[in-house]
N, C-alpha and C. Protein backbone atom coordinates (compact mmCIF):
# COMPACT_ATOMS: atom_id res chain seq x y z
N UNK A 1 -22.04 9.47 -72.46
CA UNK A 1 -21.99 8.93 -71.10
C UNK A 1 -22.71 9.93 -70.18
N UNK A 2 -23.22 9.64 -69.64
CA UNK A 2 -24.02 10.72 -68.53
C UNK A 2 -23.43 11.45 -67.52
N UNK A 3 -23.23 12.25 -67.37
CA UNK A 3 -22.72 13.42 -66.70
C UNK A 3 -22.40 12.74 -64.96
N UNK A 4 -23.22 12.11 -64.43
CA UNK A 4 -22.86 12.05 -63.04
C UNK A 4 -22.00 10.23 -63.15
N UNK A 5 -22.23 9.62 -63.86
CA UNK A 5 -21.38 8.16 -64.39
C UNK A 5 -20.05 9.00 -64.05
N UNK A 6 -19.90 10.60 -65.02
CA UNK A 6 -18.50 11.02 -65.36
C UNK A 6 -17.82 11.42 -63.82
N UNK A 7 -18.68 12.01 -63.31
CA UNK A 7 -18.77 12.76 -61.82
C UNK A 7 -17.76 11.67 -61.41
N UNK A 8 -18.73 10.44 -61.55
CA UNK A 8 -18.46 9.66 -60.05
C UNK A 8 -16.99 8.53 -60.56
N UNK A 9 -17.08 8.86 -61.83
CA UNK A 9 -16.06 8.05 -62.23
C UNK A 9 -14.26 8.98 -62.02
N UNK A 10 -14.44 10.03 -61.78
CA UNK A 10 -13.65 11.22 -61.74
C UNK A 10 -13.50 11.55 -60.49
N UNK A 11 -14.53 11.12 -59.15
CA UNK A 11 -14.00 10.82 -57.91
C UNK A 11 -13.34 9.90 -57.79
N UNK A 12 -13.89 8.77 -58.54
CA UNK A 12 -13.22 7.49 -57.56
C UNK A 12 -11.75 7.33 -57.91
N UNK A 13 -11.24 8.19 -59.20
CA UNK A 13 -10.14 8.11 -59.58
C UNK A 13 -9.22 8.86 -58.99
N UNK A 14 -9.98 10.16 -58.71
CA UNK A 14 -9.47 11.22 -57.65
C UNK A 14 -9.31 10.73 -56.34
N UNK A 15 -10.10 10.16 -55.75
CA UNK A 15 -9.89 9.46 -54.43
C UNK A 15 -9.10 8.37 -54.52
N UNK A 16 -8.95 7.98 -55.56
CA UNK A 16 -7.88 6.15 -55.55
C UNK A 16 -6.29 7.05 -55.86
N UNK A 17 -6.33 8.10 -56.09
CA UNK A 17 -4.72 8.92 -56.59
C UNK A 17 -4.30 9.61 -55.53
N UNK A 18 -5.68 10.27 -54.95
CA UNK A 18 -5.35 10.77 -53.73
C UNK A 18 -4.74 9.72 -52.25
N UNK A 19 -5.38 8.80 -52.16
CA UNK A 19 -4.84 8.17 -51.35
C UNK A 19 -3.78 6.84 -51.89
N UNK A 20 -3.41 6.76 -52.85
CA UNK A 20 -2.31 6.16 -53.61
C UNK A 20 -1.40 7.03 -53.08
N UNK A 21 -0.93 8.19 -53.46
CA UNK A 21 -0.12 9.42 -52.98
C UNK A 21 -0.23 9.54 -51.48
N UNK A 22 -1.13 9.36 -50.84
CA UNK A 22 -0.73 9.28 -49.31
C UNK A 22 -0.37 7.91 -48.82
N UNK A 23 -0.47 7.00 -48.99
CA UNK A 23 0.04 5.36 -48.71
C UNK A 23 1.39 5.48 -49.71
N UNK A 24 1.76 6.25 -50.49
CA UNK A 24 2.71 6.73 -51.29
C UNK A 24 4.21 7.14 -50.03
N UNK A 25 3.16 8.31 -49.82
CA UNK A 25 3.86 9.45 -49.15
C UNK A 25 4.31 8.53 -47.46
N UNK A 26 3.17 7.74 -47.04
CA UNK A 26 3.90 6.80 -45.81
C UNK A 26 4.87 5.60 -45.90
N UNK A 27 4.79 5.67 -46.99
CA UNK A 27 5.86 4.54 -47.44
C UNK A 27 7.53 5.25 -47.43
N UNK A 28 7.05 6.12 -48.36
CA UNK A 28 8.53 6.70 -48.74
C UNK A 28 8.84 7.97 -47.28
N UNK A 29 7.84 7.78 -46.24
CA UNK A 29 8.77 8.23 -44.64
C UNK A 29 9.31 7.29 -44.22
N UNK A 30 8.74 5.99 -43.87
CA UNK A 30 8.55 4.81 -43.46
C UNK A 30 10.42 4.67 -44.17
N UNK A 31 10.49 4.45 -45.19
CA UNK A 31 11.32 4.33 -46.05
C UNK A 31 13.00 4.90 -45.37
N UNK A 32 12.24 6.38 -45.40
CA UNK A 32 13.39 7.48 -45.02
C UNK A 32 13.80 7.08 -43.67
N UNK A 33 12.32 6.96 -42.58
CA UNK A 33 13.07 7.10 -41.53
C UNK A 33 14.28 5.69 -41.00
N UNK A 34 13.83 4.06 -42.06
CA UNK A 34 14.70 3.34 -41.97
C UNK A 34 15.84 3.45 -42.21
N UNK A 35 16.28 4.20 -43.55
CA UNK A 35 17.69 4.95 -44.20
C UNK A 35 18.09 5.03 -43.41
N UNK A 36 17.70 6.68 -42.29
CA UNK A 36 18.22 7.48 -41.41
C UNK A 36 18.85 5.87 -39.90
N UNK A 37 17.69 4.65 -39.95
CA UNK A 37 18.52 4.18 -38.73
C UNK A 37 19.40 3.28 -39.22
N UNK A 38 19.49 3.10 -40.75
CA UNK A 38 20.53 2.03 -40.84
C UNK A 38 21.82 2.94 -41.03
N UNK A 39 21.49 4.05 -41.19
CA UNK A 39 22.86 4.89 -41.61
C UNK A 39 23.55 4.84 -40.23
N UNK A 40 22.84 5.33 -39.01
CA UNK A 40 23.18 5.54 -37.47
C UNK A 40 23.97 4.15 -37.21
N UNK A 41 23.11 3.15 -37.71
CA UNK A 41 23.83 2.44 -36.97
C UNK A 41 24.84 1.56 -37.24
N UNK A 42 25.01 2.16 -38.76
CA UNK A 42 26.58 1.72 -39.89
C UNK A 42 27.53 2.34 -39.21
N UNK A 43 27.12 3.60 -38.71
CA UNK A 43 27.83 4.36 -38.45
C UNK A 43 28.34 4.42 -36.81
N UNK A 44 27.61 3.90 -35.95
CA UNK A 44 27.28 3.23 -34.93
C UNK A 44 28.76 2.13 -34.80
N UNK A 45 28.34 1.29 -35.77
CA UNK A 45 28.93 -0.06 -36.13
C UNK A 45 30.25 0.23 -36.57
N UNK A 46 30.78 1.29 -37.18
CA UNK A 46 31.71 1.56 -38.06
C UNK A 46 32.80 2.28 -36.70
N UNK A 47 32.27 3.05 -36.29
CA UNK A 47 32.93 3.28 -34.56
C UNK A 47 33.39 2.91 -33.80
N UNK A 48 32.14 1.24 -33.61
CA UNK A 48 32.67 0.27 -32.73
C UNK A 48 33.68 -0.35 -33.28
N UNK A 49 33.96 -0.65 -34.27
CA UNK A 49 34.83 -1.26 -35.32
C UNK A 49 36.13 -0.64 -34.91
N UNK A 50 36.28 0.89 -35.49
CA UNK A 50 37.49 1.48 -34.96
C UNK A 50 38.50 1.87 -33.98
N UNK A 51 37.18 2.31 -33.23
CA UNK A 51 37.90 1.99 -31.52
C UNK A 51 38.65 0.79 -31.10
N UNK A 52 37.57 -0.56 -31.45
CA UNK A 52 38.27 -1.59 -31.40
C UNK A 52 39.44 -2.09 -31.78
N UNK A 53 39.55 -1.46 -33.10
CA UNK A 53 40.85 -1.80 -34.03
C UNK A 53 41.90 -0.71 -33.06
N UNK A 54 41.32 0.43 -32.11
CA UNK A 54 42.57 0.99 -31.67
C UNK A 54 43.10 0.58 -30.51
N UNK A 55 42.16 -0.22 -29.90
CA UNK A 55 42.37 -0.76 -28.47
C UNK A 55 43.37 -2.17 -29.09
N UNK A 56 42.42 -2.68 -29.74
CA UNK A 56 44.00 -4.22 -30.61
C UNK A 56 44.95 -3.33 -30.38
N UNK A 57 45.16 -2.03 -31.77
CA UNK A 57 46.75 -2.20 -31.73
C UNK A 57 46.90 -1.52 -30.72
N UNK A 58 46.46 -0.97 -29.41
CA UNK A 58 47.11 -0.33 -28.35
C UNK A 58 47.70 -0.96 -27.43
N UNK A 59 46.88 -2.69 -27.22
CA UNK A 59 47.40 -3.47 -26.34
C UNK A 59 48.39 -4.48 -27.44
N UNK A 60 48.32 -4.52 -28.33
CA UNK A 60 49.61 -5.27 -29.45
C UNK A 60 51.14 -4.36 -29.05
N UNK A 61 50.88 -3.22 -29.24
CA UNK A 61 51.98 -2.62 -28.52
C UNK A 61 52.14 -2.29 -27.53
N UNK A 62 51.62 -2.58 -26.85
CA UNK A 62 51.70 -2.72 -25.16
C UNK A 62 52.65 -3.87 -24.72
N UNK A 63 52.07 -4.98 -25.28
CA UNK A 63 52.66 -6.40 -24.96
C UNK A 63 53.65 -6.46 -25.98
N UNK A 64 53.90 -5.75 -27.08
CA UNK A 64 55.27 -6.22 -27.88
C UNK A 64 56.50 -5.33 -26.92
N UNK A 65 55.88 -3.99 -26.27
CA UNK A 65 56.77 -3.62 -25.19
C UNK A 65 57.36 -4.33 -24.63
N UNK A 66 56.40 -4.62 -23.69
CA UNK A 66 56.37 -5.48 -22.82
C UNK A 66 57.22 -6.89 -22.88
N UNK A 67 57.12 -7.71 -24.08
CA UNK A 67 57.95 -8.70 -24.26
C UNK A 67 59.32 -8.12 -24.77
N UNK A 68 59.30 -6.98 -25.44
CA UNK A 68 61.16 -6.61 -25.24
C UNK A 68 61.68 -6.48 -24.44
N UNK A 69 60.72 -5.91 -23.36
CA UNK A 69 61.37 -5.55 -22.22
C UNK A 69 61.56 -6.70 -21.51
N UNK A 70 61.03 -7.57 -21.83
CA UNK A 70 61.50 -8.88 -20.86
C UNK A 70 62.65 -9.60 -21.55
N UNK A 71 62.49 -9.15 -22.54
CA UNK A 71 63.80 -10.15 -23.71
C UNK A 71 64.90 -9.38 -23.37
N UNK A 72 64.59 -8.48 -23.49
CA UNK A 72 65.78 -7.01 -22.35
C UNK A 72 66.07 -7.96 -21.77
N UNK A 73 65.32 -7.86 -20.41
CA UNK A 73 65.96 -8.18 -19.12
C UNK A 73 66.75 -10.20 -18.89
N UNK A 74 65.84 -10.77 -19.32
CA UNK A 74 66.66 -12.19 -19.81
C UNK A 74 67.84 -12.49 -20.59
N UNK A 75 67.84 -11.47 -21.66
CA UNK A 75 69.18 -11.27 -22.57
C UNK A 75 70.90 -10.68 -21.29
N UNK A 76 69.86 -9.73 -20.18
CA UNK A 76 71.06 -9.13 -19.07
C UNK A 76 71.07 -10.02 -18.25
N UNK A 77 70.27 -10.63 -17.64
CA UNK A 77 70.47 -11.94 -16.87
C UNK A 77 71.09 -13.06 -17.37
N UNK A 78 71.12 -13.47 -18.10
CA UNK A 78 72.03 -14.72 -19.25
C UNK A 78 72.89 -14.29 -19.43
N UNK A 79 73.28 -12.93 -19.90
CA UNK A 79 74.75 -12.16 -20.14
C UNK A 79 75.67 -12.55 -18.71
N UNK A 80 74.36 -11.70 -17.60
CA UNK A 80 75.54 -11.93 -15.89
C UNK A 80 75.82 -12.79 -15.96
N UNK A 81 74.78 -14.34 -16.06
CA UNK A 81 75.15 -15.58 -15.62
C UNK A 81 76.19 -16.32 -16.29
N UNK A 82 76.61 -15.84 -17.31
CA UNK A 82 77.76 -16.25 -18.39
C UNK A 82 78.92 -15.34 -17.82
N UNK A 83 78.52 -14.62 -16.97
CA UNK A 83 79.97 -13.49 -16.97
C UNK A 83 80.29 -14.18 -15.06
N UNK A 84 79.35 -14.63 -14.59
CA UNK A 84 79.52 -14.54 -13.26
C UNK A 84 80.60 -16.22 -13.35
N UNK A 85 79.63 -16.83 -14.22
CA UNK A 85 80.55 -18.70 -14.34
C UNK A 85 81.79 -18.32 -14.90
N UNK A 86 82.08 -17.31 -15.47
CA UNK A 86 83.68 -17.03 -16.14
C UNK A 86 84.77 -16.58 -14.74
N UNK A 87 84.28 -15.97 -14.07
CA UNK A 87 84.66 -15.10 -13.05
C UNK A 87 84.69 -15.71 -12.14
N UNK A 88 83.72 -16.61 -11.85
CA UNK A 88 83.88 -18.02 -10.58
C UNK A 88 85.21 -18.80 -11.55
N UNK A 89 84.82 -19.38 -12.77
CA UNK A 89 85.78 -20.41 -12.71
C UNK A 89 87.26 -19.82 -12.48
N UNK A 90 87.66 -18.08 -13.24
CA UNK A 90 88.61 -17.58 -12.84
C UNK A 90 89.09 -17.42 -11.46
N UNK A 91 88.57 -16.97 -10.63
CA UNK A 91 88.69 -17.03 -9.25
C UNK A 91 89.17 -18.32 -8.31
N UNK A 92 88.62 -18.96 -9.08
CA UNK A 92 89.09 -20.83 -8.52
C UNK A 92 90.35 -21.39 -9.45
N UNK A 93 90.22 -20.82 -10.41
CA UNK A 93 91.63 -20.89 -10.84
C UNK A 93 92.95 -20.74 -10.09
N UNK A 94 92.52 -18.94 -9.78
CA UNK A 94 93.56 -18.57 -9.55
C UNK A 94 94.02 -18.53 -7.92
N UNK A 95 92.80 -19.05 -7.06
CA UNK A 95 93.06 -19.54 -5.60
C UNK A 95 93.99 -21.02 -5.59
N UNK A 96 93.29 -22.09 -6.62
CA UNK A 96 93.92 -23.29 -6.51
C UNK A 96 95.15 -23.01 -6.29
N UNK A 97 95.89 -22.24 -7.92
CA UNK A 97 97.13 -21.76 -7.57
C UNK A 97 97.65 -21.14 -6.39
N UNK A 98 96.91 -20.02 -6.27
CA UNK A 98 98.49 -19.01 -5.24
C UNK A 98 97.85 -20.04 -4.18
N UNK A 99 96.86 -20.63 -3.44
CA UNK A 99 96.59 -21.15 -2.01
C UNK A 99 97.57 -22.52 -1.91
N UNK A 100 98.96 -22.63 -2.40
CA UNK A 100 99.79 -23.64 -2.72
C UNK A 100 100.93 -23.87 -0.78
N UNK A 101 101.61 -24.91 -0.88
CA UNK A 101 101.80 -25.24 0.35
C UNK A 101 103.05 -24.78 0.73
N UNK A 102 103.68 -23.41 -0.18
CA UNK A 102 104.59 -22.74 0.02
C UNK A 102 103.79 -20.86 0.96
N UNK A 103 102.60 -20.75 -0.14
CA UNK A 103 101.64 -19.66 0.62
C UNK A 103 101.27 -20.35 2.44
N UNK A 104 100.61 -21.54 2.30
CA UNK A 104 100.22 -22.02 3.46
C UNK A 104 101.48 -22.02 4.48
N UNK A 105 102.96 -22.36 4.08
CA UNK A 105 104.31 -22.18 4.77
C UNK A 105 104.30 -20.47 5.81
N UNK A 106 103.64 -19.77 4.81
CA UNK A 106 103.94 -18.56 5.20
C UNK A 106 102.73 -17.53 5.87
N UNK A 107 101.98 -18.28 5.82
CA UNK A 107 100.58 -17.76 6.34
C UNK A 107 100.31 -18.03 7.82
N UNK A 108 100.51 -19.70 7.93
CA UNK A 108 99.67 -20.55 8.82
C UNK A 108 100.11 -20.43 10.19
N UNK A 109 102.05 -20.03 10.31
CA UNK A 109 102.16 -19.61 11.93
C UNK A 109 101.98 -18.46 12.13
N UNK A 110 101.97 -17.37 11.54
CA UNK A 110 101.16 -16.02 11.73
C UNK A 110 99.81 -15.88 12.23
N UNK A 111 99.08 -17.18 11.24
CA UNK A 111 97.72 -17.31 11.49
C UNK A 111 97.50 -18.00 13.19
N UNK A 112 98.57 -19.29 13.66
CA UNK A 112 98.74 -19.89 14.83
C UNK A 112 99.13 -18.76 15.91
N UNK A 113 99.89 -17.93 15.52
CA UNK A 113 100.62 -17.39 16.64
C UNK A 113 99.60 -16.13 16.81
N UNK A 114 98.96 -15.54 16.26
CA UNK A 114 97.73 -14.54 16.46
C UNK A 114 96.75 -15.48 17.67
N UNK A 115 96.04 -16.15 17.24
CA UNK A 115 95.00 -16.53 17.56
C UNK A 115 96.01 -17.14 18.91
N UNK A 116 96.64 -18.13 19.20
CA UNK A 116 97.66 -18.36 20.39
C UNK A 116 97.55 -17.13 21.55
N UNK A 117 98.06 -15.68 20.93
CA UNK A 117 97.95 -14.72 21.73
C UNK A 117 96.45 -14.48 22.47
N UNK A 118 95.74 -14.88 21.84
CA UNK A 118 94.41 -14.20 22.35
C UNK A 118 93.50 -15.11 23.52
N UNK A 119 94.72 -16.68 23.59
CA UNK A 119 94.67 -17.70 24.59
C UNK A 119 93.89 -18.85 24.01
N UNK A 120 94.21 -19.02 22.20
CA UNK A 120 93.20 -19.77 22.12
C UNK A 120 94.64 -20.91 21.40
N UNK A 121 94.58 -21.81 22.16
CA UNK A 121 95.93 -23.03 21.67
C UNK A 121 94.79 -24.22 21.61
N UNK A 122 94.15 -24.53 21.72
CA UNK A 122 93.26 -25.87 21.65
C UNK A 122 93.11 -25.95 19.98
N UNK A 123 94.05 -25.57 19.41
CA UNK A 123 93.36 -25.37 17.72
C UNK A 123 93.64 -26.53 16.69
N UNK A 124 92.83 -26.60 15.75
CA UNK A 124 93.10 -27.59 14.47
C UNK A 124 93.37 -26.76 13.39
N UNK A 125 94.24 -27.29 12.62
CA UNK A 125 94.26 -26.85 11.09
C UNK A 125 94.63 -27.83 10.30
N UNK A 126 93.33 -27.44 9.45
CA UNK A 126 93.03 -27.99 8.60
C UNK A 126 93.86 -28.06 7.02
N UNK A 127 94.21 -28.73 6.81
CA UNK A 127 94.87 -28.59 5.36
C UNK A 127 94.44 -29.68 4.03
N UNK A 128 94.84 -29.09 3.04
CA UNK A 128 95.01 -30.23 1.98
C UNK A 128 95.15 -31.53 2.18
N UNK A 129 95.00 -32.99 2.03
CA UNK A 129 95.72 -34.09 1.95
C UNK A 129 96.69 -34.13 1.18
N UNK A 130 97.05 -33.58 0.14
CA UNK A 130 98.30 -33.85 -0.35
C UNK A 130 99.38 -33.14 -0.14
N UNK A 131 98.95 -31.81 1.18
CA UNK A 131 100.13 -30.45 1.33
C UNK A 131 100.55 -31.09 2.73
N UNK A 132 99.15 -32.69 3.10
CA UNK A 132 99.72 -32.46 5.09
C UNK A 132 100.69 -33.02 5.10
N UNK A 133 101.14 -33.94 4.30
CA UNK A 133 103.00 -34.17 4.68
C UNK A 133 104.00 -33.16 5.02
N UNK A 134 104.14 -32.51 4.15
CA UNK A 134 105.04 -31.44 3.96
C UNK A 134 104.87 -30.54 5.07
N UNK A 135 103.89 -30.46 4.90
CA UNK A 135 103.36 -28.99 6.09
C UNK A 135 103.87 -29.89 7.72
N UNK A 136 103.12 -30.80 7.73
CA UNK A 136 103.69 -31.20 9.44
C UNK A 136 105.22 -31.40 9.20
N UNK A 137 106.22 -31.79 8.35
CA UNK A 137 107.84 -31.91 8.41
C UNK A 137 107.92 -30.12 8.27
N UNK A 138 106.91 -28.95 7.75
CA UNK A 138 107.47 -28.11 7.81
C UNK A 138 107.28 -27.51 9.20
N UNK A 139 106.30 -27.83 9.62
CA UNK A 139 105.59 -27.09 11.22
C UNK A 139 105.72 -27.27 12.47
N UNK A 140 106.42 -28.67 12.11
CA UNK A 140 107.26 -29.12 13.43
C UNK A 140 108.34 -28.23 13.73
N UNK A 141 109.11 -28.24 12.73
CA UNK A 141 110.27 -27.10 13.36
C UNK A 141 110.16 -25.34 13.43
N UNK A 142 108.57 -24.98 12.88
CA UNK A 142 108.50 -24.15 12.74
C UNK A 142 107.20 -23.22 14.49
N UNK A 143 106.30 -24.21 14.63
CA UNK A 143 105.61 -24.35 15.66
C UNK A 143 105.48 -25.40 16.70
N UNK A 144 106.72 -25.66 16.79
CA UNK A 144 106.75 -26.61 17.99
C UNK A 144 106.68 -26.39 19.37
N UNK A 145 106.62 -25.26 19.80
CA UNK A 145 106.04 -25.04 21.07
C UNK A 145 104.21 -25.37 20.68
N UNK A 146 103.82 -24.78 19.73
CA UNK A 146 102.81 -24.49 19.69
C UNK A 146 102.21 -25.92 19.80
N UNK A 147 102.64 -26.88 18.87
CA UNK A 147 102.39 -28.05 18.42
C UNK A 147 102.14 -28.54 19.49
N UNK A 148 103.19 -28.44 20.73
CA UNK A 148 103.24 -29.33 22.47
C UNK A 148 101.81 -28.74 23.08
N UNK A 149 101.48 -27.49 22.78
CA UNK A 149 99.95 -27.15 23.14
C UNK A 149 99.04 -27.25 23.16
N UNK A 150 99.36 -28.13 21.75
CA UNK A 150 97.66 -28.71 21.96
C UNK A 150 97.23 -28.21 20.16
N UNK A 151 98.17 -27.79 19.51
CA UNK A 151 98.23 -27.11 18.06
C UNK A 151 97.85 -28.54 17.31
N UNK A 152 96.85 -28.70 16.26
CA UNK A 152 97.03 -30.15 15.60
C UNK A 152 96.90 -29.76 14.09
N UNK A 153 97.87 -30.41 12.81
CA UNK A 153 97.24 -30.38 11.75
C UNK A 153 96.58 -32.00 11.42
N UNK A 154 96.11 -31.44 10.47
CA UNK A 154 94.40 -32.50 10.18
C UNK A 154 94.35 -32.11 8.77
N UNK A 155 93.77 -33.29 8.06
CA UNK A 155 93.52 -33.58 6.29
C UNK A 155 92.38 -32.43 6.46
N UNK A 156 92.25 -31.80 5.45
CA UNK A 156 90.94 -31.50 5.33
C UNK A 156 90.51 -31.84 3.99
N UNK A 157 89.63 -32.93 3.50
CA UNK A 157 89.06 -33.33 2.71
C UNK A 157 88.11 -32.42 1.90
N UNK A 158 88.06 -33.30 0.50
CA UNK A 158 87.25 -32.44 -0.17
C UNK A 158 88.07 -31.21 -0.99
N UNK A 159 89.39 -30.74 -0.14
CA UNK A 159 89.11 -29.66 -1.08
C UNK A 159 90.53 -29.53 -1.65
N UNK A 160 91.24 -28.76 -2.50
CA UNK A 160 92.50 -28.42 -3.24
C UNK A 160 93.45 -27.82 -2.40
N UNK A 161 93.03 -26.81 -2.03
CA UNK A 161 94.12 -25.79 -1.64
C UNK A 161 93.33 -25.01 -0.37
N UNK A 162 94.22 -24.58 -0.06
CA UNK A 162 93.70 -23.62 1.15
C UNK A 162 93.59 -24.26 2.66
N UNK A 163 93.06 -23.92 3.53
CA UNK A 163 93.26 -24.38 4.91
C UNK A 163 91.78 -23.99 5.39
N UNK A 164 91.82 -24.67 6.71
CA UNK A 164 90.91 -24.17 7.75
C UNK A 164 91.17 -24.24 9.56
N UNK A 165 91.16 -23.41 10.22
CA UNK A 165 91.48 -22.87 11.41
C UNK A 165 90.58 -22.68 12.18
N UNK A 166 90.99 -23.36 13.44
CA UNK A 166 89.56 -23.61 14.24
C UNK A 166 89.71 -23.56 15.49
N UNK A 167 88.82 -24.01 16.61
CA UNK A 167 88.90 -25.01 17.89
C UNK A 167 88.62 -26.60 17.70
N UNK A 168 89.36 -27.03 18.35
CA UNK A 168 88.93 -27.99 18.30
C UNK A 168 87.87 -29.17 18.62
N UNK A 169 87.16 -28.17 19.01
CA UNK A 169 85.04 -28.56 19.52
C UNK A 169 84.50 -28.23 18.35
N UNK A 170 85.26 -27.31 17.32
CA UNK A 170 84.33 -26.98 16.64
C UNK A 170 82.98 -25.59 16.61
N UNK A 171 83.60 -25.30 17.95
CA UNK A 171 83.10 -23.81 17.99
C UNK A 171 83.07 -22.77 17.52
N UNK A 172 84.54 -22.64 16.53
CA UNK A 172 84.16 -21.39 16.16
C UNK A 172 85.76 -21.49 15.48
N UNK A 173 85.17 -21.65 13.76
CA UNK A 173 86.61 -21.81 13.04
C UNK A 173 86.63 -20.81 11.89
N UNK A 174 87.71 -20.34 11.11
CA UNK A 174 87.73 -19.91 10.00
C UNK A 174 88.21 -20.53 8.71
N UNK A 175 87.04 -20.66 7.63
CA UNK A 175 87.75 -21.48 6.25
C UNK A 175 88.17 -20.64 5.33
N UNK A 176 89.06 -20.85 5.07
CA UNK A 176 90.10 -20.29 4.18
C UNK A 176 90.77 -21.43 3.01
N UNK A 177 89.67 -22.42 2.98
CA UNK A 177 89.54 -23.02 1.84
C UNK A 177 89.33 -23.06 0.61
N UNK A 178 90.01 -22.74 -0.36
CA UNK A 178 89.91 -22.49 -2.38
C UNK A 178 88.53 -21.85 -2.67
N UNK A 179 87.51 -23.26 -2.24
CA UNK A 179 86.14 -22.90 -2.46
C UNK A 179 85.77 -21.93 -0.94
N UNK A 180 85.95 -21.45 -0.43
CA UNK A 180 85.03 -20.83 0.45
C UNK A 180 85.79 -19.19 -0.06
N UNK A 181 87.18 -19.27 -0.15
CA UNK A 181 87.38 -18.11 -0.21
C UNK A 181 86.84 -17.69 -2.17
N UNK A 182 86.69 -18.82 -2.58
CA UNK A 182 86.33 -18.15 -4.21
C UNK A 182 84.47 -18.01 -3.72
N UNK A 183 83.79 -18.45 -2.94
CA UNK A 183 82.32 -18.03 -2.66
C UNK A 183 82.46 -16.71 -2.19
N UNK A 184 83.28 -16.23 -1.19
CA UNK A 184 83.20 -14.64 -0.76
C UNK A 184 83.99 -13.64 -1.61
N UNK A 185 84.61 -14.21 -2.42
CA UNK A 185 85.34 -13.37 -3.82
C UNK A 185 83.72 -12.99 -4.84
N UNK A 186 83.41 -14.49 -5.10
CA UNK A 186 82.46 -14.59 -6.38
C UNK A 186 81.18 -13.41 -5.46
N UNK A 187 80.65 -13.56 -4.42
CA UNK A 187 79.87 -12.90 -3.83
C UNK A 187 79.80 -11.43 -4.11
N UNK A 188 81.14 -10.87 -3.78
CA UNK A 188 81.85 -9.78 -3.54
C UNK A 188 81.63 -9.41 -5.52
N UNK A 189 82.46 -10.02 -6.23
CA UNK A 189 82.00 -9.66 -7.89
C UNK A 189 81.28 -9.48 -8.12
N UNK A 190 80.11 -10.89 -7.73
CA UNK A 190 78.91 -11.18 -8.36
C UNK A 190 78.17 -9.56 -8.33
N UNK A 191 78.52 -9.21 -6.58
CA UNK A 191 77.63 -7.68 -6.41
C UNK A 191 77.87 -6.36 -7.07
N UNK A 192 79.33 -6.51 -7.36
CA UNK A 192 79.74 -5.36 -8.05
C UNK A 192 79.46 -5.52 -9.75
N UNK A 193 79.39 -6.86 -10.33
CA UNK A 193 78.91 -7.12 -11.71
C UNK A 193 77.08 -6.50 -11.88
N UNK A 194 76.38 -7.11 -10.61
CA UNK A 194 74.93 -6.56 -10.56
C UNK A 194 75.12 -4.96 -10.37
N UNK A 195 76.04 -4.56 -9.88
CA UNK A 195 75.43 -3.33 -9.87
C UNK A 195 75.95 -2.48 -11.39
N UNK A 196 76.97 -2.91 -11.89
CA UNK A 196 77.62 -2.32 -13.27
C UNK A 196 76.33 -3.05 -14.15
N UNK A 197 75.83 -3.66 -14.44
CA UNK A 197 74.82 -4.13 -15.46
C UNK A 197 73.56 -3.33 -14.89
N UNK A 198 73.36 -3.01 -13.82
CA UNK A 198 72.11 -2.44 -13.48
C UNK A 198 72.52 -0.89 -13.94
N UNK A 199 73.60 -0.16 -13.91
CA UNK A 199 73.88 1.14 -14.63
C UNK A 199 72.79 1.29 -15.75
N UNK A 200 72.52 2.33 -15.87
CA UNK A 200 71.66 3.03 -17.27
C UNK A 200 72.69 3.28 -18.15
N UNK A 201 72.68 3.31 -19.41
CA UNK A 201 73.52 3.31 -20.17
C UNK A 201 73.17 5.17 -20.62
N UNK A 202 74.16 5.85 -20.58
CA UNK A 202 74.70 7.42 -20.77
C UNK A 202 74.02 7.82 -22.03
């Protein structure tokens, strides 16, 4: 074979290896430097991932707080409201009873003869329908000056036991009726039950 055939056949092989190896060599940067951004941004990705997963469970237990604490507070509110209807119905119990037309015997000219002193005789009282018999055969002989004054008893409807004491315009009376006095009882509990349930427990 002739010497420069060999030459030139020994460049072109040299030049086709040489730049094989450099289109080589840009490939496998090319290559690397993709690695390097898929790694960043696995890693990138893998971050966002975690954080995320810590913010879930940060607000999962936030709001599972959060809903005990409300199951808390509904569980103490349902408790009062079960303790307050026990305590009303007790209270009305036990007014029906003692506010009976032997208590009213012994209350009601004390209650007449006070208010009398202070110049107020224009008065009504109010009673039970089923105690006002008794009470006017008892009050006649018991307030009969008072009675000539202008003293009147009167049904008071609606309710069980107890009385109500007034003017007779309506200006300005006091009820001392079953239910009014078990509303300023239950009131009076109700506040002292809110404040014993609102206690922190020791």
């Amino acid at each position: 074979m002739d010497i420069r055939v060999q030459e030139l056949l020994d460049k072109i092989k040299h030049d086709g290896v040489e730049s094989a190896e450099v289109e080589a060599g840009k490939i496998r940067g090319e290559a690397e430097k993709e690695r390097i951004r898929l790694v960043e941004d696995a890693r990138k990705e893998a971050k966002a991932i975690v954080e995320k997963a810590k913010a879930d469970a940060k607000r999962e237990e936030e709001s599972g707080k959060a809903a005990l604490g409300q199951a808390s507070r509904d569980l103490v509110l349902a408790f009062r409201g079960e303790i307050e209807k026990v305590l009303a119905a007790l209270v009305r119990a036990e007014l029906d009873t003692a506010f009976d037309a032997d208590v009213l015997k012994k209350a009601l000219p004390a209650i007449v003869e006070a208010w009398a002193k202070d110049g107020r005789d224009d008065l009504s009282v109010l009673v039970p329908e089923k105690d006002l018999k008794a009470l006017e055969v008892f009050f006649r002989d018991k307030l009969t000056e008072r009675l000539k004054q202008g003293v009147e008893l009167k049904p008071l409807r609606g309710t069980k036991a107890g009385f109500r004491i007034g003017q007779k315009d309506g200006a300005a009376y006091y009820d001392f009726s079953a239910e009014a006095v078990a509303g300023m009882l239950g009131s009076y509990l109700n506040s002292r039950l809110a404040a014993i349930v609102a206690m922190p427990a020791n």
